[in-house]
Protein backbone atom coordinates (compact mmCIF):
# COMPACT_ATOMS: atom_id res chain seq x y z
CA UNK A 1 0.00 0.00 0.00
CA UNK A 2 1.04 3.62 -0.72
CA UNK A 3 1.51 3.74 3.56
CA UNK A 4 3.50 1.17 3.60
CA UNK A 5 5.64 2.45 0.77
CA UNK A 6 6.28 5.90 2.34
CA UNK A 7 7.21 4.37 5.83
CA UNK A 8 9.96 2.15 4.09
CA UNK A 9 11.16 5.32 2.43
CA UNK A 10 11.04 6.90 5.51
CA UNK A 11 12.90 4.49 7.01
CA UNK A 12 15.18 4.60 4.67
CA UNK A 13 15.71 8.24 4.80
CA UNK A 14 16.07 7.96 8.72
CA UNK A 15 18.77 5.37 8.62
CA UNK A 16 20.69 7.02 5.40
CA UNK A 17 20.52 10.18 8.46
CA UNK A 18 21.97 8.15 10.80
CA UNK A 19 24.62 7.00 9.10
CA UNK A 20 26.09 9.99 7.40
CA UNK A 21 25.06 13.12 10.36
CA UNK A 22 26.14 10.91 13.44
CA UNK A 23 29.33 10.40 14.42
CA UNK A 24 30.41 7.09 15.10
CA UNK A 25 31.92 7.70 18.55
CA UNK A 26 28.13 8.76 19.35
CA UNK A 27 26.18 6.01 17.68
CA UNK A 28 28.37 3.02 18.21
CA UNK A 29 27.93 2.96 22.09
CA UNK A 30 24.71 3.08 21.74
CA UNK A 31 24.40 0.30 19.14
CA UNK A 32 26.87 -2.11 21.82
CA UNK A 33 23.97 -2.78 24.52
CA UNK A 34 21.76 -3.77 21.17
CA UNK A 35 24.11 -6.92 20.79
CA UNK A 36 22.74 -8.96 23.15
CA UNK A 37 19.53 -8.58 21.27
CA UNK A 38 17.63 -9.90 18.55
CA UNK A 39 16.32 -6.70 16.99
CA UNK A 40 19.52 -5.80 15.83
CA UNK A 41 19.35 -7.01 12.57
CA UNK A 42 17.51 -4.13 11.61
CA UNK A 43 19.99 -1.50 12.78
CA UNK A 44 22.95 -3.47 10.78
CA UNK A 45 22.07 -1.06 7.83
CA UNK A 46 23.39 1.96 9.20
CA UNK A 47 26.80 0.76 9.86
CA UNK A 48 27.24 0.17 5.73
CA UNK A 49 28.52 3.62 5.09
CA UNK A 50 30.89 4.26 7.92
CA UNK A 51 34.12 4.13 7.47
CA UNK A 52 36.48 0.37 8.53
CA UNK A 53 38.56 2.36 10.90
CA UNK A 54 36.00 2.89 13.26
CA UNK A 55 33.90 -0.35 12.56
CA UNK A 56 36.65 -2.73 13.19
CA UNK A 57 36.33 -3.32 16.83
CA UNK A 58 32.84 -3.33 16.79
CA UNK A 59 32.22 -5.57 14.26
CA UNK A 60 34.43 -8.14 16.27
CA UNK A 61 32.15 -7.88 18.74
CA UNK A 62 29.09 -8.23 16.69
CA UNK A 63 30.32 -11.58 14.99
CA UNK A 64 30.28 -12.84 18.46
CA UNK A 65 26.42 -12.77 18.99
CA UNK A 66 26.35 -16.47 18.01
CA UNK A 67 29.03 -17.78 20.78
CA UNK A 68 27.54 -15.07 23.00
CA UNK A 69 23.52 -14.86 23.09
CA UNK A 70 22.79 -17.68 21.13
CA UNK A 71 20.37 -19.88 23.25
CA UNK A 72 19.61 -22.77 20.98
CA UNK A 73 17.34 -20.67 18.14
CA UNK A 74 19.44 -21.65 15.74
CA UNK A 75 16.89 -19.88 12.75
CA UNK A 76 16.68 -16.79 14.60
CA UNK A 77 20.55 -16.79 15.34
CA UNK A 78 21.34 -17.16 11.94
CA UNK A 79 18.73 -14.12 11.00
CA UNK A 80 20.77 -11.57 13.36
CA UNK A 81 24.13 -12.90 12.15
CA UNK A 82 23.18 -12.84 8.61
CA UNK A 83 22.40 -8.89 9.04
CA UNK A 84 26.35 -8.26 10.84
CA UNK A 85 27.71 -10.04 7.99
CA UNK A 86 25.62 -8.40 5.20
CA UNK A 87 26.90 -5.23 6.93
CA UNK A 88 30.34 -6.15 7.55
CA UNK A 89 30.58 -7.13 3.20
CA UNK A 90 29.26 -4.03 2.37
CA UNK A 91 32.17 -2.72 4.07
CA UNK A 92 34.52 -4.89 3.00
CA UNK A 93 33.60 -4.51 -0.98
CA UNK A 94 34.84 -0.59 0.06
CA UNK A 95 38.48 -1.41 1.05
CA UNK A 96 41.46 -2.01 -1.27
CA UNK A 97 43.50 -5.01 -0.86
CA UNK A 98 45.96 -3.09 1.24
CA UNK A 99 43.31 -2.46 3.62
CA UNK A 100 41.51 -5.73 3.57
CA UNK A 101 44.60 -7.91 4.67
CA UNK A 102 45.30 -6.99 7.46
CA UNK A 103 41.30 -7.01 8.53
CA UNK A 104 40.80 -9.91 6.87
CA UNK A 105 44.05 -11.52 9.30
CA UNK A 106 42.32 -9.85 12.83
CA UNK A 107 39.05 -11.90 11.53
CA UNK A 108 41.28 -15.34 11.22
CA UNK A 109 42.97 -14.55 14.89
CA UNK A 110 39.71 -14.05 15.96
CA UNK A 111 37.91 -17.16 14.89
CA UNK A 112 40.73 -19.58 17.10
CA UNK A 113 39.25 -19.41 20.17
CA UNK A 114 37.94 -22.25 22.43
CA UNK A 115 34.64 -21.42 21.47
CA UNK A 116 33.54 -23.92 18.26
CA UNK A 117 30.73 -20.88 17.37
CA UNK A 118 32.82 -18.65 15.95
CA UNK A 119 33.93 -21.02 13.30
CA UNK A 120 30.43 -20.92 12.56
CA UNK A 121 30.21 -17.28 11.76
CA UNK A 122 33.81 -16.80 10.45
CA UNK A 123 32.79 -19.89 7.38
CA UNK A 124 29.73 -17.99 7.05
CA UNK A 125 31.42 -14.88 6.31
CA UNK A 126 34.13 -16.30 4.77
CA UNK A 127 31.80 -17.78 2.46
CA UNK A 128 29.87 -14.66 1.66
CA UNK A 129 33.13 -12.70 1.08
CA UNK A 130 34.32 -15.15 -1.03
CA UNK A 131 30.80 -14.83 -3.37
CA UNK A 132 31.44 -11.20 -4.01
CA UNK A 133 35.52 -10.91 -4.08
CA UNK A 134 35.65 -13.95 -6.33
CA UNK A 135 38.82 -14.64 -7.72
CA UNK A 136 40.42 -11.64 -5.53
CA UNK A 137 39.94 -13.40 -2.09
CA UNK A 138 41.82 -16.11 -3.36
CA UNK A 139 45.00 -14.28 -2.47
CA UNK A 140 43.88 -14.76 1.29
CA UNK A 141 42.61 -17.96 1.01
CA UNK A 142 46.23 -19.75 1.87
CA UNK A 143 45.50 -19.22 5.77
CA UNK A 144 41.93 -21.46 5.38
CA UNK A 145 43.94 -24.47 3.83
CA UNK A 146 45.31 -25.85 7.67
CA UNK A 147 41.63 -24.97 9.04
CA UNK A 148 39.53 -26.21 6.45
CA UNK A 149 41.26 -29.57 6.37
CA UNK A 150 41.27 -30.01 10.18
CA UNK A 151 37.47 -29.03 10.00
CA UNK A 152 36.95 -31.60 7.11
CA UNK A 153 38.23 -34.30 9.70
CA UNK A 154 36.44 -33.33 13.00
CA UNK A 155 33.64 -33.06 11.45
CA UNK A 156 33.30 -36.49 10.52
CA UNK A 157 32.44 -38.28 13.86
CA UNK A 158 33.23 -42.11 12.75
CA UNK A 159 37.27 -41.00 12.69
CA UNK A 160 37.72 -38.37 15.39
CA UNK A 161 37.16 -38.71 18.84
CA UNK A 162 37.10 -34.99 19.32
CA UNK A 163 33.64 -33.47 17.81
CA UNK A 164 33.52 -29.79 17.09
CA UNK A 165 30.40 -29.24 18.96
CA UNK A 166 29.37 -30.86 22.28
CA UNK A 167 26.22 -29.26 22.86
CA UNK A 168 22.27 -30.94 22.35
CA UNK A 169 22.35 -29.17 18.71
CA UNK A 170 26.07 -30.46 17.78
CA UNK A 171 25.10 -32.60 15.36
CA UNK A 172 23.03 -29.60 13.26
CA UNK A 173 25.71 -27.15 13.80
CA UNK A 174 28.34 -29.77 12.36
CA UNK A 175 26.39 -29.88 9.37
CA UNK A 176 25.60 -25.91 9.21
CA UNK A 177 29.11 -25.69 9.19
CA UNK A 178 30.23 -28.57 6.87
CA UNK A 179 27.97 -26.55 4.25
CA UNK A 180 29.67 -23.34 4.64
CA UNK A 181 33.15 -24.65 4.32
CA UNK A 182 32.04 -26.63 1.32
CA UNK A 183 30.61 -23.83 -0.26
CA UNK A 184 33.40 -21.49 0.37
CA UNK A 185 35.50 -24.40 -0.99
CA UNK A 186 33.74 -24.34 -3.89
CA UNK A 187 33.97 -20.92 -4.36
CA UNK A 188 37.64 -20.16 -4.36
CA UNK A 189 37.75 -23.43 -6.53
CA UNK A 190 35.45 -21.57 -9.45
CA UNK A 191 37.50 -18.62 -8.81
CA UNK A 192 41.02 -20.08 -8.90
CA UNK A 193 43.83 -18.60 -11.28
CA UNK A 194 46.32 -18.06 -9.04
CA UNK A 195 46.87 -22.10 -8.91
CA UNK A 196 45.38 -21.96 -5.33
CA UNK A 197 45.72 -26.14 -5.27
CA UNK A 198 49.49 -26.49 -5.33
CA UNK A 199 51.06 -30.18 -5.29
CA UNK A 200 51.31 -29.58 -1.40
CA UNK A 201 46.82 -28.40 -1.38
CA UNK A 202 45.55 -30.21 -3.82
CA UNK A 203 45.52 -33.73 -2.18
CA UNK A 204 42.21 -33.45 0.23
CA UNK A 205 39.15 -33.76 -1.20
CA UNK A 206 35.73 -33.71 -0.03
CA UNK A 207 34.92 -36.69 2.87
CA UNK A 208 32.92 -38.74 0.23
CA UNK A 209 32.26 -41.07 3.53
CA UNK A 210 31.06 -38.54 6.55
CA UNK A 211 27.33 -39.15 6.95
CA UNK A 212 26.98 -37.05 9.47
CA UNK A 213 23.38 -35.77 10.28
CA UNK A 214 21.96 -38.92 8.61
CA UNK A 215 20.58 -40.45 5.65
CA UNK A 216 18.66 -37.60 4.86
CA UNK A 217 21.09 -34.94 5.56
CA UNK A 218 23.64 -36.52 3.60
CA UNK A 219 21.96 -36.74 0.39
CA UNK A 220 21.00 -33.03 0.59
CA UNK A 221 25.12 -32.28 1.58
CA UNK A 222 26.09 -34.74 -1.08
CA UNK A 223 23.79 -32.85 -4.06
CA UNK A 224 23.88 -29.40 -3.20
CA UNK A 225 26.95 -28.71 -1.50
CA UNK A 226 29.72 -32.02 -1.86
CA UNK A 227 29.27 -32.47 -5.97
CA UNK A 228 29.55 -28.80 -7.04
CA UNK A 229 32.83 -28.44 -4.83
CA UNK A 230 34.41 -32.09 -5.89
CA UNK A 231 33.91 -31.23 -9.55
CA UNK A 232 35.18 -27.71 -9.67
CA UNK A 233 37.62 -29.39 -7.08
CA UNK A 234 38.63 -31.55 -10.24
CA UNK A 235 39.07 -28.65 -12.64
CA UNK A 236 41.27 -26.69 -10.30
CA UNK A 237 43.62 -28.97 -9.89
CA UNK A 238 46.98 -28.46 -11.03
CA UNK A 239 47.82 -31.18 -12.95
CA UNK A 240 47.04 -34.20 -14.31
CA UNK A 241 48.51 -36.56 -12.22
CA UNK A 242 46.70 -34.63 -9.41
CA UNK A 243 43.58 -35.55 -10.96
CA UNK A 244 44.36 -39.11 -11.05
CA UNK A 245 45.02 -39.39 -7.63
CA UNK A 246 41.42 -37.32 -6.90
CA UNK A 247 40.18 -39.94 -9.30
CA UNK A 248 41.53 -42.89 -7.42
CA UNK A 249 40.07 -41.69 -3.83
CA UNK A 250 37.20 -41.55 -5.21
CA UNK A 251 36.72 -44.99 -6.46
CA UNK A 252 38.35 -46.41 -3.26
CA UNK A 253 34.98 -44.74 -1.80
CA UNK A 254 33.47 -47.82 -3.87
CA UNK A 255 35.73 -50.87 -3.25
CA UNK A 256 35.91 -54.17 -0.94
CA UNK A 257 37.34 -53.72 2.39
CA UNK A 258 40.78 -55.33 1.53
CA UNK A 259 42.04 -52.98 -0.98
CA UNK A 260 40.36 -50.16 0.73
CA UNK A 261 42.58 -51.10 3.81
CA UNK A 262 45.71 -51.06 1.64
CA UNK A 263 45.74 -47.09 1.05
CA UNK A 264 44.00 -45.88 4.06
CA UNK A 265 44.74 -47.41 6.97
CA UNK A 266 41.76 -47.54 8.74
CA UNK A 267 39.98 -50.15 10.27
CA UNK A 268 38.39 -52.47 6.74
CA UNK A 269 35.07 -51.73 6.44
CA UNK A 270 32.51 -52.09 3.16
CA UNK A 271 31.32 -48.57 2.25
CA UNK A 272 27.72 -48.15 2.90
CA UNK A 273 25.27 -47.91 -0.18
CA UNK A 274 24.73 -44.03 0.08
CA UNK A 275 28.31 -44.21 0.18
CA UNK A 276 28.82 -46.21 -2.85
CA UNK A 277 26.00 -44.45 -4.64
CA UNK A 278 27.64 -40.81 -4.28
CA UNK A 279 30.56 -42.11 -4.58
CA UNK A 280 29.14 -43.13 -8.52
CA UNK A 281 27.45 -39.64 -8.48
CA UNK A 282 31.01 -37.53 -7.91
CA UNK A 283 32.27 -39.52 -10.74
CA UNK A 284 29.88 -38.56 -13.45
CA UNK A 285 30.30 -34.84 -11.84
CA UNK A 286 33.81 -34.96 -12.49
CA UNK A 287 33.93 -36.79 -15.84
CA UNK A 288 31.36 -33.75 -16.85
CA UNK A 289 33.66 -31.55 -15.40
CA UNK A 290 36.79 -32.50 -16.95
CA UNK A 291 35.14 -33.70 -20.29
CA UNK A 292 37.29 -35.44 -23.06
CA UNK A 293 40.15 -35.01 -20.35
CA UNK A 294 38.72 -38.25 -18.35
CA UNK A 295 39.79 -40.29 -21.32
CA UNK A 296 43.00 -40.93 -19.50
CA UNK A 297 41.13 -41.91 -16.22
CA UNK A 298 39.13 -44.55 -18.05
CA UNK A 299 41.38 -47.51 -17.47
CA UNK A 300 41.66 -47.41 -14.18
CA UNK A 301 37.75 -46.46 -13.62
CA UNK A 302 36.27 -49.17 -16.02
CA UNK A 303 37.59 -52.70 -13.53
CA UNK A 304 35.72 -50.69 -10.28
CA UNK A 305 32.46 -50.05 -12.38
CA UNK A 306 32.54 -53.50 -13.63
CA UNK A 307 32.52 -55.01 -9.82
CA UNK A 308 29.78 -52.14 -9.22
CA UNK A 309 27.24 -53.99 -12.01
CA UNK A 310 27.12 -56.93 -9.46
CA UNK A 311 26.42 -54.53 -6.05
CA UNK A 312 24.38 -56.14 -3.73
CA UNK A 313 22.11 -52.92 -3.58
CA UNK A 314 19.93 -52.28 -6.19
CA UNK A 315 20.23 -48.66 -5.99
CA UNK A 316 23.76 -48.71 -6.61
CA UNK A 317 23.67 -51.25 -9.34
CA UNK A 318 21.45 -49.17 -11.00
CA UNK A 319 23.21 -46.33 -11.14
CA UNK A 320 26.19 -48.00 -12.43
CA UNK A 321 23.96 -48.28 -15.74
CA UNK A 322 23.23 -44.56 -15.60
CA UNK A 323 27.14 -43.58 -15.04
CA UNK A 324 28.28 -45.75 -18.00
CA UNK A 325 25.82 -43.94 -20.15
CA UNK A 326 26.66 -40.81 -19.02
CA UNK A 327 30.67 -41.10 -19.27
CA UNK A 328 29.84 -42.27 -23.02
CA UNK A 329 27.34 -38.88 -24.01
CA UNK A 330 30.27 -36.89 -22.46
CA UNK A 331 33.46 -38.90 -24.10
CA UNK A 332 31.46 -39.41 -27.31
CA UNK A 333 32.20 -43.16 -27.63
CA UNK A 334 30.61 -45.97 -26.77
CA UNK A 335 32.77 -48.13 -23.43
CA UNK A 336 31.79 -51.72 -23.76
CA UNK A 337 35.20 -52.34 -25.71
CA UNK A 338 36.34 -51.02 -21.80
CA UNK A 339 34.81 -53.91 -20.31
């Protein structure tokens, strides 16, 4: 309605006022009691046109609502943190690389502490920065290699003993975060040309085997979060041999407990069938990915497929069918001469 419309423009007016008449050192105490609550999303807005010198400190404190005030509304948490990050972007898209770097290096000190929430926020933001710096945060993004692959491994609960997250919700906030470091992942993946996945980076993919959250769960990771990064994953990479080995772990994801054992030490197990099965899915992502290019894969791919036609799930044996196919619309041959 027309009422409506001139009380958002209002609004608008009022916090445009705000931001550009009031001195920081007058509005920012004022905003600090506001932290602990969850109306202050809405304020978040103003802060957009100040200038980083002044913001700095009290973004840091900010970020903290989740470790701070959160009380188990995860939906609502993730409203007011959403609204300090959108503000604390809009900031950041402002400062030249000069500027950013050393910000950008208070925010990594700042997420190791002994509180498992912040890594929450910092992925989120990292995330989000990464969606709107694109190939530029990729300079930075050598400091997230050490955390990202320690996260990778906590966060899988069948080979750690030390879980991120120890509270009732642990489980959900494992899985809120294992989306926002796969995303970010995939991100500075699409973005890459500075070679970002060196010989020493490019060895850890994603956890083909953490099911964390259950069935459920994992099949909504696996499809909107796990495929996109593995594949651009696969086209990052630095070189071909690099691939091959990406290749490799992936169809070890598939295989009988003894050879399994062989190249990963841990205990022999058979991978589950949801295992198996997005195991088969990551493959067709990457041979899509990396096109006629997979040709050189083939030989080694073609003996695990082959033991896949005779899965004792249907499911997997299935898809099998449905990969074969696949690989041959995107090599443009047909493989039975594989076989």
């Amino acid at each position: 309605s027309s009422s409506s419309s001139q009380l958002s423009l209002r609004l608008a007016s009022l916090r445009s006022t705000l931001a550009t008449r009031l001195p920081p050192r007058v509005l920012l105490p004022t905003l600090k009691p506001l932290l602990q609550q969850h109306g202050l999303g809405a304020l978040m807005s103003i802060l957009k046109d100040f200038h980083q010198s002044e913001l700095t400190a009290f973004f840091l404190t900010a970020l903290d609502f989740r470790a701070q005030h959160c009380q188990g509304d995860l939906e609502k948490t993730s409203q007011v943190e959403g609204s300090v990050i959108d503000a604390l972007v809009a900031m950041v898209m402002k400062l030249s690389e000069v500027t950013f770097r050393p910000l950008f290096f208070k925010l990594c000190d700042w997420s190791k502490s002994s509180s498992s929430e912040r890594l929450l926020t910092f992925f989120r933001l990292c995330d989000r920065i990464a969606e709107r710096l694109k190939g530029l945060f990729v300079l930075f993004a050598g400091n997230l290699v050490k955390p990202f692959s320690e996260l990778l491994r906590r966060s899988d609960s069948a080979h750690t003993d030390d879980p991120l997250f120890t509270s009732d919700s642990g489980e959900q906030k494992t899985c809120l975060l294992l989306r926002y470091v796969l995303d970010c992942l995939h991100k500075l993946f699409l973005y890459d040309t500075q070679r970002f996945l060196s010989a020493e980076r490019g060895h850890a993919p994603p956890r083909l085997e953490n099911m964390v959250g259950g069935e459920q769960e994992y099949q909504q990771r696996v499809t909107q979060h796990l495929l996109p990064c593995g594949g651009q994953f696969s086209v990052a990479l630095a070189d071909d041999s690099q691939c091959k080995t990406l290749n490799y772990q992936i169809l070890l994801k598939t295989q009988t407990p003894g050879l399994q054992d062989i190249f990963t030490q841990h205990t022999p197990t058979l991978p589950p069938p949801q295992v198996r099965f997005s195991s088969l899915l990551m493959l067709m992502e990457v041979a899509s990915k990396l096109k006629e290019n997979y040709m050189v894969l083939l030989p080694e791919t073609i003996p695990f497929l082959a033991e896949l036609m005779e899965d004792e799930c249907e499911e997997v044996e299935q898809q099998v069918q449905k990969v074969v196919q696949e690989m041959e619309n995107i090599l443009g041959e047909p493989l039975q001469s594989y076989f």
